[in-house]
C-alpha atoms as a PDB file:
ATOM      1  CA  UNK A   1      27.977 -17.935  -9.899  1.00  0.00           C
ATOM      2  CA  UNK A   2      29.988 -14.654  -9.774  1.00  0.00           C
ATOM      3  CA  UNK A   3      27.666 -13.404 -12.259  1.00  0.00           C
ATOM      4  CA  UNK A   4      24.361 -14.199 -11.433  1.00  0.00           C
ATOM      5  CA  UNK A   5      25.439 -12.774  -7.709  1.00  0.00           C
ATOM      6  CA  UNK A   6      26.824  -9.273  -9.268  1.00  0.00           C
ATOM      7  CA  UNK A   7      23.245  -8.588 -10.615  1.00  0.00           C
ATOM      8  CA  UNK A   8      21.558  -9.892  -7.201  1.00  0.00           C
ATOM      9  CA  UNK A   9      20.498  -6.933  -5.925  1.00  0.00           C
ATOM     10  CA  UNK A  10      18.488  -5.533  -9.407  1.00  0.00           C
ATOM     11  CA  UNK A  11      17.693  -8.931 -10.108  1.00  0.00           C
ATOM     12  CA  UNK A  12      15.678  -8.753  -6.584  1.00  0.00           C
ATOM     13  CA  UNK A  13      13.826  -5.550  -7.373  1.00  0.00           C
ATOM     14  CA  UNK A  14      12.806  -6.294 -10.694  1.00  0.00           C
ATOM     15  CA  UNK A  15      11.668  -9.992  -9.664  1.00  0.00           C
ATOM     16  CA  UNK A  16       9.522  -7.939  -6.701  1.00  0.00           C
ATOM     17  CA  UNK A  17       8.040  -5.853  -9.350  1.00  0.00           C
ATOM     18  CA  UNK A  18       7.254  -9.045 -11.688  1.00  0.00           C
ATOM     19  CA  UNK A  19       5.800 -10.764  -8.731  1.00  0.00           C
ATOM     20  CA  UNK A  20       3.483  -7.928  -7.956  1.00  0.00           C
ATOM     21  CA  UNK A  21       1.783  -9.539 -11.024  1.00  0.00           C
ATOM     22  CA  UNK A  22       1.521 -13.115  -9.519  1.00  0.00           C
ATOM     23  CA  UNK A  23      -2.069 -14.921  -8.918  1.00  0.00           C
ATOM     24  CA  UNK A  24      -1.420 -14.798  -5.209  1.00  0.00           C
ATOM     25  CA  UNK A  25      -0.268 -11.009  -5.521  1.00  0.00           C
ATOM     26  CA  UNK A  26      -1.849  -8.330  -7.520  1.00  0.00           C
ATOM     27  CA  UNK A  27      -5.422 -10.244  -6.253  1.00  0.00           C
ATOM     28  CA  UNK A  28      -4.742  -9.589  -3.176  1.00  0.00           C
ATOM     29  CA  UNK A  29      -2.090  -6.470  -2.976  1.00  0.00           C
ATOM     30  CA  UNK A  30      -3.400  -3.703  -5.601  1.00  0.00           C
ATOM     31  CA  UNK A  31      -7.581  -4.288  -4.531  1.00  0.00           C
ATOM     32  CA  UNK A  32      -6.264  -3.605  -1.077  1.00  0.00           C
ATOM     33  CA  UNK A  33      -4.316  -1.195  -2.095  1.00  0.00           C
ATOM     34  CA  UNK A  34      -7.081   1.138  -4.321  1.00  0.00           C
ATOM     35  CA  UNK A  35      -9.424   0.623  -1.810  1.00  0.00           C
ATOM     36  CA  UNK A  36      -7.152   2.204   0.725  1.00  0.00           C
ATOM     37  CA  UNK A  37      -6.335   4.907  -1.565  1.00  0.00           C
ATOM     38  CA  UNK A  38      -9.334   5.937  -2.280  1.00  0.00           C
ATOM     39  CA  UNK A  39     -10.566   6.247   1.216  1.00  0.00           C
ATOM     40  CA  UNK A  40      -6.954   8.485   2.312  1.00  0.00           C
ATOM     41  CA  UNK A  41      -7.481  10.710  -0.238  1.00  0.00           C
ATOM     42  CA  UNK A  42      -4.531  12.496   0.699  1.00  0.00           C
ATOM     43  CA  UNK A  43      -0.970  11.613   1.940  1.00  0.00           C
ATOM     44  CA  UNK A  44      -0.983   9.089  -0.259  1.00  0.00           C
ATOM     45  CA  UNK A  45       2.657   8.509   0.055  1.00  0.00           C
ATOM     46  CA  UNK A  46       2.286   8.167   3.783  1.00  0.00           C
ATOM     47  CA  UNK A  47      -0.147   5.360   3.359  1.00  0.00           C
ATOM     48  CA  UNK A  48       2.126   3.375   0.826  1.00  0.00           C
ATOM     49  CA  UNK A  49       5.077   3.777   3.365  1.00  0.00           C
ATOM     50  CA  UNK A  50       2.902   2.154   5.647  1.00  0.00           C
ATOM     51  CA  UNK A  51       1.637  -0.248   3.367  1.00  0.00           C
ATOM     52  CA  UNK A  52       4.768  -1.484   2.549  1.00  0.00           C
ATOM     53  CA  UNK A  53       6.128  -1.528   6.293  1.00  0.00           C
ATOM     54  CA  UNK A  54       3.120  -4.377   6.733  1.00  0.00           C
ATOM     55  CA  UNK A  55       4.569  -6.330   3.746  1.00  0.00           C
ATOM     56  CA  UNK A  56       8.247  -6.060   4.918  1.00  0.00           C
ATOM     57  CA  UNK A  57       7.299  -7.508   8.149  1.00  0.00           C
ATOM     58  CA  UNK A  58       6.186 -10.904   6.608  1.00  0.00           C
ATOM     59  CA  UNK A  59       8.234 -10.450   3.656  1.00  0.00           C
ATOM     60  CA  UNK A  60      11.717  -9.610   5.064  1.00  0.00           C
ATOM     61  CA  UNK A  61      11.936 -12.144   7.730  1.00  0.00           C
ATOM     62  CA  UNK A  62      10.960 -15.073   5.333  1.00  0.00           C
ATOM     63  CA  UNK A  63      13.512 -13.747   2.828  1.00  0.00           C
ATOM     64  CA  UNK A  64      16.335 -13.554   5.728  1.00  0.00           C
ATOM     65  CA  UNK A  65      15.789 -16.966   6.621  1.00  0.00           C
ATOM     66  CA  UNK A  66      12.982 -17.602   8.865  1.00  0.00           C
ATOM     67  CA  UNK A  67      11.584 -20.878   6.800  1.00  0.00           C
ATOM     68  CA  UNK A  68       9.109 -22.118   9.098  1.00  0.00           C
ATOM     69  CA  UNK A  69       7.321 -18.689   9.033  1.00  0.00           C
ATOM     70  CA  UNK A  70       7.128 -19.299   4.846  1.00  0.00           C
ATOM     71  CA  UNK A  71       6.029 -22.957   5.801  1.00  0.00           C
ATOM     72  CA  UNK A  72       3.422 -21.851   7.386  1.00  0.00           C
ATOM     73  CA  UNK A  73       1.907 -19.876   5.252  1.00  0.00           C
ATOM     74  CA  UNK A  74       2.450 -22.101   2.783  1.00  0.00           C
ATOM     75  CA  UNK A  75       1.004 -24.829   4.388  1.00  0.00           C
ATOM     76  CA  UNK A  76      -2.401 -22.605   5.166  1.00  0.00           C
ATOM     77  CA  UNK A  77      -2.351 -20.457   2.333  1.00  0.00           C
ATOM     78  CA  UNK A  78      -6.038 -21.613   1.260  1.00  0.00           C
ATOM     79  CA  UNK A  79      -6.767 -20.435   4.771  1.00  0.00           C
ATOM     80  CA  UNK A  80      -5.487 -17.149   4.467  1.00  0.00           C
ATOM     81  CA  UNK A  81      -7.173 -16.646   1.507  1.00  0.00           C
ATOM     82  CA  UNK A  82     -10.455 -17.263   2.993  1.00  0.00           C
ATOM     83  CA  UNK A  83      -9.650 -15.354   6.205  1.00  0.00           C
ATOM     84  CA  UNK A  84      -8.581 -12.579   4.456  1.00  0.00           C
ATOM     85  CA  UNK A  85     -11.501 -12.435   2.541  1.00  0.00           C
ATOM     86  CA  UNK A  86     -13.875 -12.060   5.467  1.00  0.00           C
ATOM     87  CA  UNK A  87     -11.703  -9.199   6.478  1.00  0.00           C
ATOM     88  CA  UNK A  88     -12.118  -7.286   3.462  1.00  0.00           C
ATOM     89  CA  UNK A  89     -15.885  -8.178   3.767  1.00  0.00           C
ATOM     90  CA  UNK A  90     -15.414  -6.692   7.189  1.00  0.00           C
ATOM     91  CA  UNK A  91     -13.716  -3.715   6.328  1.00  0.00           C
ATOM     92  CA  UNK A  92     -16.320  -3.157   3.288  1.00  0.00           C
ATOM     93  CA  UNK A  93     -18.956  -2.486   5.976  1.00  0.00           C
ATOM     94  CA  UNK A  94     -16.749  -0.455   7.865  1.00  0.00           C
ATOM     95  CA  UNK A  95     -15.802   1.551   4.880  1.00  0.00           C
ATOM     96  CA  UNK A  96     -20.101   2.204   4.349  1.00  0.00           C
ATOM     97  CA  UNK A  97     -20.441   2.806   8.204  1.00  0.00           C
ATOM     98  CA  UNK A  98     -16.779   5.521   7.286  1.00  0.00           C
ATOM     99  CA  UNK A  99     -14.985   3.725  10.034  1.00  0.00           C
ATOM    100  CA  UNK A 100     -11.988   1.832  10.225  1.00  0.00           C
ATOM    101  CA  UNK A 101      -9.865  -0.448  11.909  1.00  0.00           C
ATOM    102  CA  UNK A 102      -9.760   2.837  14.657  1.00  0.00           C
ATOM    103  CA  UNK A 103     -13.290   2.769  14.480  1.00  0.00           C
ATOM    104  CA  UNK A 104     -13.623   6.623  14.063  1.00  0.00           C
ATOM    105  CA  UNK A 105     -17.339   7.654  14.682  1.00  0.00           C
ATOM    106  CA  UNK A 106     -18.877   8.946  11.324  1.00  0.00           C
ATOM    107  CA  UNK A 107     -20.116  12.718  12.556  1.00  0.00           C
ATOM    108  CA  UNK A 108     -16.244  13.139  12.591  1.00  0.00           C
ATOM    109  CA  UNK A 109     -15.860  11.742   9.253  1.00  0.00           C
ATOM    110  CA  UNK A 110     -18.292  13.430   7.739  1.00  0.00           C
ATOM    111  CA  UNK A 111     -17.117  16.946   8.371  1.00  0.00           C
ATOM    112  CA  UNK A 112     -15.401  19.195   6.454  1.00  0.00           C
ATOM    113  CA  UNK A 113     -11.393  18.725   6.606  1.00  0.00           C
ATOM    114  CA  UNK A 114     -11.986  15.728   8.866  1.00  0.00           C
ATOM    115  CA  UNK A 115      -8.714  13.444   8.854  1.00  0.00           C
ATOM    116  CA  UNK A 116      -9.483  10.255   6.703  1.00  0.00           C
ATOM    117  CA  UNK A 117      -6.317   8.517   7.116  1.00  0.00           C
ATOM    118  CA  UNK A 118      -6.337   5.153   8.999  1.00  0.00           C
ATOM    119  CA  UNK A 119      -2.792   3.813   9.182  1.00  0.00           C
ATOM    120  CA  UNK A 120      -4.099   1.146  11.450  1.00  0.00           C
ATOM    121  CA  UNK A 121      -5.775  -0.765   8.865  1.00  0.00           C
ATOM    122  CA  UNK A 122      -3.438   0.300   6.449  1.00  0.00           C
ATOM    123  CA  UNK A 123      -0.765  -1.604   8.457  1.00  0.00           C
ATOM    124  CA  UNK A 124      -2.830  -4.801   8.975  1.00  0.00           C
ATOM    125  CA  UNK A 125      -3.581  -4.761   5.369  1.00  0.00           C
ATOM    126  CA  UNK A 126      -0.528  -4.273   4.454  1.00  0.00           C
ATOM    127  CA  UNK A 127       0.601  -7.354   6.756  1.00  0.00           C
ATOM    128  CA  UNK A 128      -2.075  -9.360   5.273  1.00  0.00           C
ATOM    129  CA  UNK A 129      -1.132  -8.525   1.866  1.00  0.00           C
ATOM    130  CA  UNK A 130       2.450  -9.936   2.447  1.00  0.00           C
ATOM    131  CA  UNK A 131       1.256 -13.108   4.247  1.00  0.00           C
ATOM    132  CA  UNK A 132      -0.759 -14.301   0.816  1.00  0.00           C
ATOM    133  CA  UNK A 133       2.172 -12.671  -1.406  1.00  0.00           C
ATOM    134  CA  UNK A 134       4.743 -15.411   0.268  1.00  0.00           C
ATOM    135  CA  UNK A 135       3.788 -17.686  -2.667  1.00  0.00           C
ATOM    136  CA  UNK A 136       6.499 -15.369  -4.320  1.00  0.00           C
ATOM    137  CA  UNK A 137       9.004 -16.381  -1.642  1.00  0.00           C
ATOM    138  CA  UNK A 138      10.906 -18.954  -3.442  1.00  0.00           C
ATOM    139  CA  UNK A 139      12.298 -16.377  -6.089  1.00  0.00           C
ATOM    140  CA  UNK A 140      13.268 -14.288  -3.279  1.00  0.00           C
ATOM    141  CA  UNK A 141      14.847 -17.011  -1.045  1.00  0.00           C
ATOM    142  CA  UNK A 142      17.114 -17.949  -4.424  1.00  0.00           C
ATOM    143  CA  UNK A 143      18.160 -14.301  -4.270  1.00  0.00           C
ATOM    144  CA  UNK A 144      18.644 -13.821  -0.752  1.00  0.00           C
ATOM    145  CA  UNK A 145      20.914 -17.062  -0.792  1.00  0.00           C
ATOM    146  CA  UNK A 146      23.382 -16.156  -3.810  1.00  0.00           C
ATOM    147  CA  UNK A 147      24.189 -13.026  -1.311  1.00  0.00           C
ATOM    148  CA  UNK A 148      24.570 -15.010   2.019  1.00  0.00           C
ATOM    149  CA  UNK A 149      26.712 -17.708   0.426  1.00  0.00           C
ATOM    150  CA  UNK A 150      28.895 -14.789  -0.264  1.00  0.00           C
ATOM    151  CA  UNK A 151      29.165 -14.178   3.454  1.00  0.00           C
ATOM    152  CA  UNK A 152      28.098 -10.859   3.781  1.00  0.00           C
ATOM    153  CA  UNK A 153      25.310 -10.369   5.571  1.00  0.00           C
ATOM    154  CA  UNK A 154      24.261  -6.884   4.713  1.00  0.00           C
ATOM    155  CA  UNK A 155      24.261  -7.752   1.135  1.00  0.00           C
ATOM    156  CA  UNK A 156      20.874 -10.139   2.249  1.00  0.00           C
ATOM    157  CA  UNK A 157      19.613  -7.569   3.654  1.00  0.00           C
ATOM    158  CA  UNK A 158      19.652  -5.270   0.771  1.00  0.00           C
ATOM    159  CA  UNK A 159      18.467  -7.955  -1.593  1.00  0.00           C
ATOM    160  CA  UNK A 160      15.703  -8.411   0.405  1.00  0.00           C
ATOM    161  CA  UNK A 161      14.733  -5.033   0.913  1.00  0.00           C
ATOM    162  CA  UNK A 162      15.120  -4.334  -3.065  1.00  0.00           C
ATOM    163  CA  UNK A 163      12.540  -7.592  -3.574  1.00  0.00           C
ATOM    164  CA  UNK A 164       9.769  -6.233  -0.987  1.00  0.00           C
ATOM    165  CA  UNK A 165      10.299  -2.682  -2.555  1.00  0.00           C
ATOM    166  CA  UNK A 166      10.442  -3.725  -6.007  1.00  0.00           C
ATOM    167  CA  UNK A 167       6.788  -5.449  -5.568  1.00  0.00           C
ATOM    168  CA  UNK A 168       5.328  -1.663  -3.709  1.00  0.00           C
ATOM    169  CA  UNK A 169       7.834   0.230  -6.532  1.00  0.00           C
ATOM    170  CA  UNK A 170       4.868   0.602  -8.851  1.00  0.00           C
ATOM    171  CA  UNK A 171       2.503   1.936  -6.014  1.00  0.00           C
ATOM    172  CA  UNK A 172       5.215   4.481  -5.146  1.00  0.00           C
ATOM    173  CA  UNK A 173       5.227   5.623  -8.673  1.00  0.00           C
ATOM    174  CA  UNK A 174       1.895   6.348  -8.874  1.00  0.00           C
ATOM    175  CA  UNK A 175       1.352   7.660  -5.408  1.00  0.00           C
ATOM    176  CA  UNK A 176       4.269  10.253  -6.299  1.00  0.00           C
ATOM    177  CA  UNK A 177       1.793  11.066  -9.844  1.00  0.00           C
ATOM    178  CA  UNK A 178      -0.866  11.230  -7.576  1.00  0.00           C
ATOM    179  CA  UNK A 179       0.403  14.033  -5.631  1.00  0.00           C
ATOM    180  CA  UNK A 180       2.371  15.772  -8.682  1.00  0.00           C
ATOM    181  CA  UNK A 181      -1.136  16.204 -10.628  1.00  0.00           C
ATOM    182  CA  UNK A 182      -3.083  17.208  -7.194  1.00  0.00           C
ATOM    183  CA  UNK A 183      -5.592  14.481  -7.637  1.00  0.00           C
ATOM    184  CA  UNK A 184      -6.949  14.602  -4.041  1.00  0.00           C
ATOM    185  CA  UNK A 185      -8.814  17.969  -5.477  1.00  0.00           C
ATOM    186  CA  UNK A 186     -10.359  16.303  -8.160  1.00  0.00           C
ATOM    187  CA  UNK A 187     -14.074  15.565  -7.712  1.00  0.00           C
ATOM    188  CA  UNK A 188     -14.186  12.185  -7.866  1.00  0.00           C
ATOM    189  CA  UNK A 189     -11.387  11.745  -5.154  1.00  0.00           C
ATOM    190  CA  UNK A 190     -13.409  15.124  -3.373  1.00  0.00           C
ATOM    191  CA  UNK A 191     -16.652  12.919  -3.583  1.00  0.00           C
ATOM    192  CA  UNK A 192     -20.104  13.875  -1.377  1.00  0.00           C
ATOM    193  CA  UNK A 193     -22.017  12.728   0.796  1.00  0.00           C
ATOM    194  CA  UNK A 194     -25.182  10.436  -0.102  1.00  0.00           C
ATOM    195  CA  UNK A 195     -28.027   9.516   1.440  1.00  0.00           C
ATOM    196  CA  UNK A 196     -28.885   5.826   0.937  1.00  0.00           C
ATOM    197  CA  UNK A 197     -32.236   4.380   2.788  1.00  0.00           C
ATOM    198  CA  UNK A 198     -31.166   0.722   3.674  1.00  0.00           C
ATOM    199  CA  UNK A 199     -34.217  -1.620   5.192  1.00  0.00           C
ATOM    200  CA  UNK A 200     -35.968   1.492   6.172  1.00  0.00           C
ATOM    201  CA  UNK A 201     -33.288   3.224   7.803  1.00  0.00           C
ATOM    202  CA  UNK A 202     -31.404   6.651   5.843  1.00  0.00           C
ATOM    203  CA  UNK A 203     -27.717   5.951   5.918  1.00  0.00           C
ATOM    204  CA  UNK A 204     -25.445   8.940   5.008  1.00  0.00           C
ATOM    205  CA  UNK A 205     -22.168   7.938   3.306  1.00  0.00           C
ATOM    206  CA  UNK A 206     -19.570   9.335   1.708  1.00  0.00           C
ATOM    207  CA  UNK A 207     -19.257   8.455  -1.877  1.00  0.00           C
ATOM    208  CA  UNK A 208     -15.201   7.282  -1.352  1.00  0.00           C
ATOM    209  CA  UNK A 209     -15.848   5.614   1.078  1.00  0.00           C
ATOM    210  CA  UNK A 210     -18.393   3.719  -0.825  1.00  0.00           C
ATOM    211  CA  UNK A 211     -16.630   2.998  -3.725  1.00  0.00           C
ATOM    212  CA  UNK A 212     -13.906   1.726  -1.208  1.00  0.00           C
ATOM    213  CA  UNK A 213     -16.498  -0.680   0.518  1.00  0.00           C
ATOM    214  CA  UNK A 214     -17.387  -1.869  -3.417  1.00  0.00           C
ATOM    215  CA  UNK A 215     -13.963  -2.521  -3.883  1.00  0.00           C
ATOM    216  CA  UNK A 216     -13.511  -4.575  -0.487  1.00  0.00           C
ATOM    217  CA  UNK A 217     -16.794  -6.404  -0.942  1.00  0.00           C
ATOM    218  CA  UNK A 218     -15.871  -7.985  -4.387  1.00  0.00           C
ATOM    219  CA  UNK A 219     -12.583  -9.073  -3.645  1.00  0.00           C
ATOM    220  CA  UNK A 220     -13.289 -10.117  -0.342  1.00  0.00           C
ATOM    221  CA  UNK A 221     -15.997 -12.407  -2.440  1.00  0.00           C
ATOM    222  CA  UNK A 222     -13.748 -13.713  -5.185  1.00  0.00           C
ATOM    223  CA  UNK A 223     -10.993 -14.619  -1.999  1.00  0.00           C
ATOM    224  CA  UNK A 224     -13.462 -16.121  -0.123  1.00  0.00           C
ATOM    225  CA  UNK A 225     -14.404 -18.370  -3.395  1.00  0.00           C
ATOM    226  CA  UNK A 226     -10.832 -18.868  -4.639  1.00  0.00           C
ATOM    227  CA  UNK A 227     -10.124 -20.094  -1.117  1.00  0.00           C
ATOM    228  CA  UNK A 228     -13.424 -22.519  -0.775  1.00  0.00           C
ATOM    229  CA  UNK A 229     -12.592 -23.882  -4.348  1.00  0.00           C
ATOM    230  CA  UNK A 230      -8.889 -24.046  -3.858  1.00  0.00           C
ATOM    231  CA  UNK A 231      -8.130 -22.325  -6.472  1.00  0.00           C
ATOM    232  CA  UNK A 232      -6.209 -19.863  -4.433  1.00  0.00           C
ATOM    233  CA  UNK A 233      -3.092 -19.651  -7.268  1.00  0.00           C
ATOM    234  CA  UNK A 234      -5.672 -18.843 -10.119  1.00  0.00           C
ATOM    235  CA  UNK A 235      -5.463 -16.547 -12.638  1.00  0.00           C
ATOM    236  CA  UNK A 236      -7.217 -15.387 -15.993  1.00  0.00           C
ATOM    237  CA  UNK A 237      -5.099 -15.991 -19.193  1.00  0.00           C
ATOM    238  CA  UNK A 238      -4.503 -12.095 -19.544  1.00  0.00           C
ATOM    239  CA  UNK A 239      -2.747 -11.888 -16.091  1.00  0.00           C
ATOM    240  CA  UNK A 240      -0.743 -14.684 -17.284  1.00  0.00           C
ATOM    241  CA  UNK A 241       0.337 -13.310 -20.483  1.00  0.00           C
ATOM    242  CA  UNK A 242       1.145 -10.260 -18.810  1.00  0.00           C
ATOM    243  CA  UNK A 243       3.371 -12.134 -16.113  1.00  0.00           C
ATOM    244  CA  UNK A 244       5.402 -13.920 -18.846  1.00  0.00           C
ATOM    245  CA  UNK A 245       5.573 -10.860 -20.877  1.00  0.00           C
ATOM    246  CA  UNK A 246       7.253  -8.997 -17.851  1.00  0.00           C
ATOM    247  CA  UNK A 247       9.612 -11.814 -16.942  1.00  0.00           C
ATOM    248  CA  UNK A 248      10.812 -12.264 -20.488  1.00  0.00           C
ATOM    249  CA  UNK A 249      11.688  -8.419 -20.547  1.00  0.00           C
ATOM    250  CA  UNK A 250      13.343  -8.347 -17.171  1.00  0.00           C
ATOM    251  CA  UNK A 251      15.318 -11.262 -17.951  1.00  0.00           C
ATOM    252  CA  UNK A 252      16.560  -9.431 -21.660  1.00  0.00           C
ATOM    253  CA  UNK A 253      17.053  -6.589 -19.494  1.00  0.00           C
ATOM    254  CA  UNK A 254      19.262  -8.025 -16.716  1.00  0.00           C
ATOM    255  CA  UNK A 255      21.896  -8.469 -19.241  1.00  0.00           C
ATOM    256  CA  UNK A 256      22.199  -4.897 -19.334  1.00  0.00           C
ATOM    257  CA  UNK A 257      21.399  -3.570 -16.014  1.00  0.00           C
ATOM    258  CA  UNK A 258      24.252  -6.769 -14.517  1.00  0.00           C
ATOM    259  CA  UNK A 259      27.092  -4.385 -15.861  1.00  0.00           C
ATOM    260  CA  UNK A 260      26.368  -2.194 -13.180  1.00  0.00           C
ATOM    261  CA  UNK A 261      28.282  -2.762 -10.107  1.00  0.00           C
ATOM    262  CA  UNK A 262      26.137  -4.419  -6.969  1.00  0.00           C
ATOM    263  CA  UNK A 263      26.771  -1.577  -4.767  1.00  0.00           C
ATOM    264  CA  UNK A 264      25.682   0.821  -7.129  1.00  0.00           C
ATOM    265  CA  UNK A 265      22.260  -0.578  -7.363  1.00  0.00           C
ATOM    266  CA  UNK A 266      21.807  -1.065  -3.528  1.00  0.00           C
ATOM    267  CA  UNK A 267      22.689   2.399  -3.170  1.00  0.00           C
ATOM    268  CA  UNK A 268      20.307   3.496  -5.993  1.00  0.00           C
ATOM    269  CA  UNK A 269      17.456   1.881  -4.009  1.00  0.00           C
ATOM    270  CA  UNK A 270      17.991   3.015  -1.094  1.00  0.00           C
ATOM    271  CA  UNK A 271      18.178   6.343  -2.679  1.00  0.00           C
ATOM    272  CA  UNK A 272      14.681   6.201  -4.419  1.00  0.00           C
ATOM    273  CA  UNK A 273      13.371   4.664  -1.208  1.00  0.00           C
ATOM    274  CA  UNK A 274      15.061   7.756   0.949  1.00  0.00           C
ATOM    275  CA  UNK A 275      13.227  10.327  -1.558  1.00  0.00           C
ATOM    276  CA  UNK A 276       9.731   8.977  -1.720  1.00  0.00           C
ATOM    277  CA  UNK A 277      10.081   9.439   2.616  1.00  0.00           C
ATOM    278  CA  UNK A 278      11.101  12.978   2.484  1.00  0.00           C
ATOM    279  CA  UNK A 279       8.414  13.365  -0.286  1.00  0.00           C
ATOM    280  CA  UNK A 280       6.007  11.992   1.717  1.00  0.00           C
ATOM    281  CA  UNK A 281       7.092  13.976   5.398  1.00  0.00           C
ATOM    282  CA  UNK A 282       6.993  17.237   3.020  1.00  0.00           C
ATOM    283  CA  UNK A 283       3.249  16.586   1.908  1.00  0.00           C
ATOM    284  CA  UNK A 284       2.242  15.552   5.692  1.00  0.00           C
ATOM    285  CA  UNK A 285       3.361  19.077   6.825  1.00  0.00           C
ATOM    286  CA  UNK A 286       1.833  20.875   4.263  1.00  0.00           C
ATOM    287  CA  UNK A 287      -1.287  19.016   4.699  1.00  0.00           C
ATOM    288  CA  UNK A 288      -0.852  19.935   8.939  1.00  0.00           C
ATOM    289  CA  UNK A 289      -0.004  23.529   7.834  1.00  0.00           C
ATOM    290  CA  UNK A 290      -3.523  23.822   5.934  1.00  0.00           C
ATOM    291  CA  UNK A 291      -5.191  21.723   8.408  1.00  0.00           C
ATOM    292  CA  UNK A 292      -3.694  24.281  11.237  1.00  0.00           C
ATOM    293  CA  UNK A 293      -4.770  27.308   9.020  1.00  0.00           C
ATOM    294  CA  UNK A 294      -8.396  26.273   8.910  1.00  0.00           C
ATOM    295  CA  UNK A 295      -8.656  25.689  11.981  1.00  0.00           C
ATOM    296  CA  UNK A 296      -7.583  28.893  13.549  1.00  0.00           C
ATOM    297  CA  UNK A 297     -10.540  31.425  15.051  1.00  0.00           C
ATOM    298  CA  UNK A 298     -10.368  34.427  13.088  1.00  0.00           C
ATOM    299  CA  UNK A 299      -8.772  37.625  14.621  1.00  0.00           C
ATOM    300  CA  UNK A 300     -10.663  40.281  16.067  1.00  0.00           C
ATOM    301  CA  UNK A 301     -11.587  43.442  14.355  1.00  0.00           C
ATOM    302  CA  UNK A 302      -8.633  45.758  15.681  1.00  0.00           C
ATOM    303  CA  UNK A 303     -10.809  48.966  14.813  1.00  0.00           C
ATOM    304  CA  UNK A 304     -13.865  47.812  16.241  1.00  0.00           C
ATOM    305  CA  UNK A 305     -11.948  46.980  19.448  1.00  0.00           C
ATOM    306  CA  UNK A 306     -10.374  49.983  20.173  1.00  0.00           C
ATOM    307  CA  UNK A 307     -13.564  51.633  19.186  1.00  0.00           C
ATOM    308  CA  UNK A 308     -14.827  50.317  22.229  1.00  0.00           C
ATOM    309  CA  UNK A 309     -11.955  51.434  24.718  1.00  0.00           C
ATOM    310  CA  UNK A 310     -12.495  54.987  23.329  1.00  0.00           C
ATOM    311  CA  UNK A 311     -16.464  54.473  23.892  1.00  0.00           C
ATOM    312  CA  UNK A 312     -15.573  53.765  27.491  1.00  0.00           C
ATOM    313  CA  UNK A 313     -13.865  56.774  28.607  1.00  0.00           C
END
């Protein structure tokens, strides 16, 4: 018992990252996810944060205890499925339209520098996202037990916070890549505008925000089919393969990482978690800074002005 507790905490975040690869996870987390990213563009990290703050809100009450909330969506998870489908559908046309949950009109989208974030939608997706992920809740419910049996609170807590971050960790990482290659300036992230003619009408949309409305069109589809069929825990063979492949290494690699002291980990975590938020509040200013820069009229010709005073005396 002593030593299955020790390794709690790493055991948590490594079980969040496995999960991310569950049936009931990666269909619904990393589409919502890429879509999202590709319609930011920038602050990537900022948009994860947030991401994961929707997750922890489902998440991190179910793992400190709060079973009918779990129940529930257990006991309607087919339901969510299929309602969560029609909101991807829904935010698929929204993406075309370049709106989102804010509803910003698209002559403000369209222009140049115009702020695509949308942390509204973000968050709800995010939420969403951790509502059909609590079929992983049972591994983190074992975790989150081991520490409260030990009586100390703070150490369930932790566990759960290392589970829900464990399942984003992989989105951090290549949020932070993301930003360390520039990607935003790349031309496919860049994109242009297109003009589409849809039943007689000429639509102008971004090309993002298109391939962002693709992505929320087909797995708002296959959820809205899994759900109807009830096949809601599905998954190919590959994704399977992969899942066991990952479990079998994290488990041959607990025996390692369990040698490490429990309050080193928690403090590792937190540590990681701490530096992709100050790397994240540095890229938001810098992005403000160049927004700010762009924005400002250009100065007046000095010469030319004081041309004129002399002209007038």
């Amino acid at each position: 018992m002593d030593i299955i507790f020790s390794a709690s905490i790493i055991a948590a975040f490594m079980a969040g990252m496995v999960a991310l690869f569950a049936p009931c996870c990666i269909t619904v987390l990393l589409p919502a996810y890429l879509a999202s990213a590709f319609r930011e563009k920038k602050n990537i990290l900022k948009m994860t944060l947030i991401f994961f703050s929707g997750i922890a809100v489902v998440l991190i009450p179910i793992g400190l205890g709060v079973a009918a909330l779990a129940q529930v969506f257990q006991n309607y998870h087919t339901q969510m499925y299929i309602l969560g489908g029609l909101i991807m559908i829904a935010l698929a046309v929204l993406s075309i339209f370049g709106k989102g949950l804010a509803l910003v009109p698209m002559s403000k989208r369209l222009k140049p520098g115009a702020d695509f974030s949308h942390p509204k939608s973000v968050f709800i997706l995010g939420i969403f996202s951790g509502a059909a992920t609590s079929c992983c809740a049972p591994v983190l419910a074992g975790a989150v037990t081991l520490a409260v049996v030990s009586g100390a609170f703070w150490k369930a807590i932790i566990v759960t916070f290392a589970y829900v971050f464990g399942m984003v960790f992989p989105l951090f990482i290549a949020a932070y890549f993301y930003d360390w290659f520039k990607l935003e300036k790349s031309k496919l992230i860049q994109g242009k505008i297109l003009e589409l003619k849809i039943f007689g009408k000429n639509l102008m949309v971004h090309s993002t925000n298109l391939i962002a409305g693709v992505i929320f069109l087909v797995m708002g589809t296959v959820l809205v089919y899994l759900g109807k069929t009830g096949n809601a825990y599905w998954s190919p063979a590959w994704q399977a393969k992969i899942g066991t492949a990952l479990n079998r290494f994290s488990n041959s690699s607990l025996n390692v990482l369990m040698k490490v002291p429990n309050l080193v980990w928690g403090s590792v975590i937190l540590l990681i978690f701490a530096f992709f938020i100050v790397k994240a509040r540095r890229k938001m200013k810098d992005s403000d800074a160049v927004s700010s820069d762009d924005s400002e009229p250009a100065p007046k010709d000095e010469e030319t002005v004081e041309d004129k005073k002399n002209c007038c005396h």
